[in-house]
Protein backbone atom coordinates (compact mmCIF):
# COMPACT_ATOMS: atom_id res chain seq x y z
CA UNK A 1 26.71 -10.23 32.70
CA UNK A 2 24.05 -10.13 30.14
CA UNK A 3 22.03 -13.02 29.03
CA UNK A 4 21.05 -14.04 26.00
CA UNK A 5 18.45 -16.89 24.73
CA UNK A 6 17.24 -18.15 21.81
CA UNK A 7 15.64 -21.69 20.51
CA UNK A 8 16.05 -24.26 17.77
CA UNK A 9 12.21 -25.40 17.16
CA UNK A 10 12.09 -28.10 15.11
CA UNK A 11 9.05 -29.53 13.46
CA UNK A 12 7.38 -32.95 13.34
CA UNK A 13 8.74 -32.60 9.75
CA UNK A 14 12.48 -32.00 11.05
CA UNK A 15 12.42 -28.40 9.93
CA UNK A 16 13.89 -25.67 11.86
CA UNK A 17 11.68 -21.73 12.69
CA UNK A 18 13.70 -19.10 11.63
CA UNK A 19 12.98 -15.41 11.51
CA UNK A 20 13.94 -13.38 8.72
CA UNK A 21 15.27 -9.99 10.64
CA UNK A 22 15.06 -6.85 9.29
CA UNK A 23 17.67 -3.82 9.13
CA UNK A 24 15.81 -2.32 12.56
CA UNK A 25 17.55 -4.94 15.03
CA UNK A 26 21.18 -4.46 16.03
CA UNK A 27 22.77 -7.50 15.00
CA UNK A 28 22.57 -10.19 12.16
CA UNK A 29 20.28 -7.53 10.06
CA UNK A 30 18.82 -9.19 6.72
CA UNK A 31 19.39 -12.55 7.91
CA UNK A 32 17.51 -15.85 9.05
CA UNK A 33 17.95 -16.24 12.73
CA UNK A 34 16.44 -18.41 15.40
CA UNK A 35 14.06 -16.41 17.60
CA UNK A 36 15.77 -14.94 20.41
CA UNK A 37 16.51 -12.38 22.73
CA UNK A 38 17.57 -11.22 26.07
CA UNK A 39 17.03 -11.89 29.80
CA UNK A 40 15.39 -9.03 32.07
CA UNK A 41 17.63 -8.36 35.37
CA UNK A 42 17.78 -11.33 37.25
CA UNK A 43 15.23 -13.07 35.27
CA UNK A 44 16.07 -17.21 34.84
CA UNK A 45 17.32 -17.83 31.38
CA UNK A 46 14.41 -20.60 30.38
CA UNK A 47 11.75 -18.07 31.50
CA UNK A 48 13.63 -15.54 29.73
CA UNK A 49 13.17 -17.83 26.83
CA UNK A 50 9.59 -18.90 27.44
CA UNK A 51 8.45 -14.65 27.69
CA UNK A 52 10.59 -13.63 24.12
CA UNK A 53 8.75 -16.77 22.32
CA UNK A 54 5.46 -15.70 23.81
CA UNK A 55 6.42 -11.79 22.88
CA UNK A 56 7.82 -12.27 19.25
CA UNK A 57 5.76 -15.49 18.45
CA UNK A 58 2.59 -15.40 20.59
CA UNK A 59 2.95 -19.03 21.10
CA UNK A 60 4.06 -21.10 24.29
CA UNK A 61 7.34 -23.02 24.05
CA UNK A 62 8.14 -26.41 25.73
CA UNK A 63 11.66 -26.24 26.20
CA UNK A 64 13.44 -29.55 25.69
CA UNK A 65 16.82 -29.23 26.66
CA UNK A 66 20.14 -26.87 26.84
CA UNK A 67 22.26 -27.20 23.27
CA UNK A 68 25.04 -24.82 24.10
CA UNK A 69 26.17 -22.29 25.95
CA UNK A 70 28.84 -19.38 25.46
CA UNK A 71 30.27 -16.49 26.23
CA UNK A 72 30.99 -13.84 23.71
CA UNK A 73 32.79 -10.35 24.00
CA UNK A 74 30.64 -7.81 22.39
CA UNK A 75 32.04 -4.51 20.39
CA UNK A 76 31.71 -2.90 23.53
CA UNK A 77 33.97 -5.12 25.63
CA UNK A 78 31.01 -6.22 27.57
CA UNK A 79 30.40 -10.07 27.54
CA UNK A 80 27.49 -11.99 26.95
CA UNK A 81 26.15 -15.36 27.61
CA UNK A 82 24.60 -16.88 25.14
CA UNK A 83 22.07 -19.69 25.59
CA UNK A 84 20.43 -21.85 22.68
CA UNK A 85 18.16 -24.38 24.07
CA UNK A 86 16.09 -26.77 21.61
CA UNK A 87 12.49 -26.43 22.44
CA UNK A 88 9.23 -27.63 20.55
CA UNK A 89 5.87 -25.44 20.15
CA UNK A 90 2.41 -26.78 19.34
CA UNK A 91 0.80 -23.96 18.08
CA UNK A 92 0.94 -21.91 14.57
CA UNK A 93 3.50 -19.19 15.33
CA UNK A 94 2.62 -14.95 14.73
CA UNK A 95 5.44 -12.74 13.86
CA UNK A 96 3.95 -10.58 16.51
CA UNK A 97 7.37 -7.90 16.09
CA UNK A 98 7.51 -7.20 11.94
CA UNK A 99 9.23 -4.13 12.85
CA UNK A 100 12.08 -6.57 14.16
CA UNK A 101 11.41 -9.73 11.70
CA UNK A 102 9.91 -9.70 8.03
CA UNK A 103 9.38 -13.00 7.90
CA UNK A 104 8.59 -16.94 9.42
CA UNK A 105 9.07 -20.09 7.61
CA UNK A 106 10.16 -23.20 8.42
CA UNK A 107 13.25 -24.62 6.48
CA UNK A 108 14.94 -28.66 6.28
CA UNK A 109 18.05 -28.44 8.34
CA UNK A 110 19.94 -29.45 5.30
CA UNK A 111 18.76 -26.48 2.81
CA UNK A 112 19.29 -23.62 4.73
CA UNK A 113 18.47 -19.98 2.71
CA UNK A 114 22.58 -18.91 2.16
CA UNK A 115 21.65 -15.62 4.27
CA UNK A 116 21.40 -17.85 7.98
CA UNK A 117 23.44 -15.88 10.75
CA UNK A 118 26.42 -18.02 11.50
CA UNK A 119 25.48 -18.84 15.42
CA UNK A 120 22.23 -20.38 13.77
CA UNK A 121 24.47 -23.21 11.33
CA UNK A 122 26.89 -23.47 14.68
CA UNK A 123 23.55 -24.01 16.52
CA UNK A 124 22.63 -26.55 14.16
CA UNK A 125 25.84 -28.80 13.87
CA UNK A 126 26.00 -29.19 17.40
CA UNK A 127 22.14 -30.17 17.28
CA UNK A 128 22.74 -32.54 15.00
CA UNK A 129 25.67 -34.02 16.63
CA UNK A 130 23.44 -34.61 19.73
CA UNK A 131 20.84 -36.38 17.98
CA UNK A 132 23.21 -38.32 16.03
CA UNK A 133 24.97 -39.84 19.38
CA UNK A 134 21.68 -41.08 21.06
């Protein structure tokens, strides 16, 4: 089964990184996403994680904890797990792939540009949730 990854990196001003993806990527073109990607064969999700932030972002990611964790059927009939972790970075992030992403920018949780893939407000609730029940 494939694997996929992707972060919710949240600033010391509560704001979340999202990408602004162009039409080149294969899903959720011309939206906001998380930064993400997928795990090389038999490669451990969180280091999966730690090499796409490093590749699209050129920054290092401390990853926090797991938020959720599904499975999805693609078009294809091939499933996918997908893994959103929260994680926290200390340096100024590159868009290091702006054939893949236009744009960077951090955004408050609660204003949200109307153009944020779906799995990204999902994402976000359940984030929220967790931080609300500590």
């Amino acid at each position: 089964m494939q694997i996929g990854v992707g972060a919710i990196i949240i600033n010391e001003n509560n704001e979340i990184l999202l990408q602004k993806r162009t039409n080149n990527v294969k899903v959720y073109k011309n939206c906001w996403f998380i930064p993400c990607g997928k795990a090389e064969e038999n490669e451990p999700p969180q280091q999966a994680l730690k090499r796409e932030i490093k590749e699209e972002l050129d920054v290092d990611i401390e990853i926090i904890r797991e938020i959720k964790r599904e499975i999805q059927v693609k078009s294809d009939n091939k499933s996918l797990l997908l893994i959103c972790y929260l994680g926290k970075i200390s340096q100024v992030p590159k868009n290091m792939e702006p054939e893949k992403c236009s744009e960077l920018r951090y955004f408050f949780t609660n204003t949200l540009p109307l153009d944020t893939g779906k799995p990204v407000i999902e994402f976000l609730e359940i984030y929220k949730k967790q931080i609300n029940n500590k």
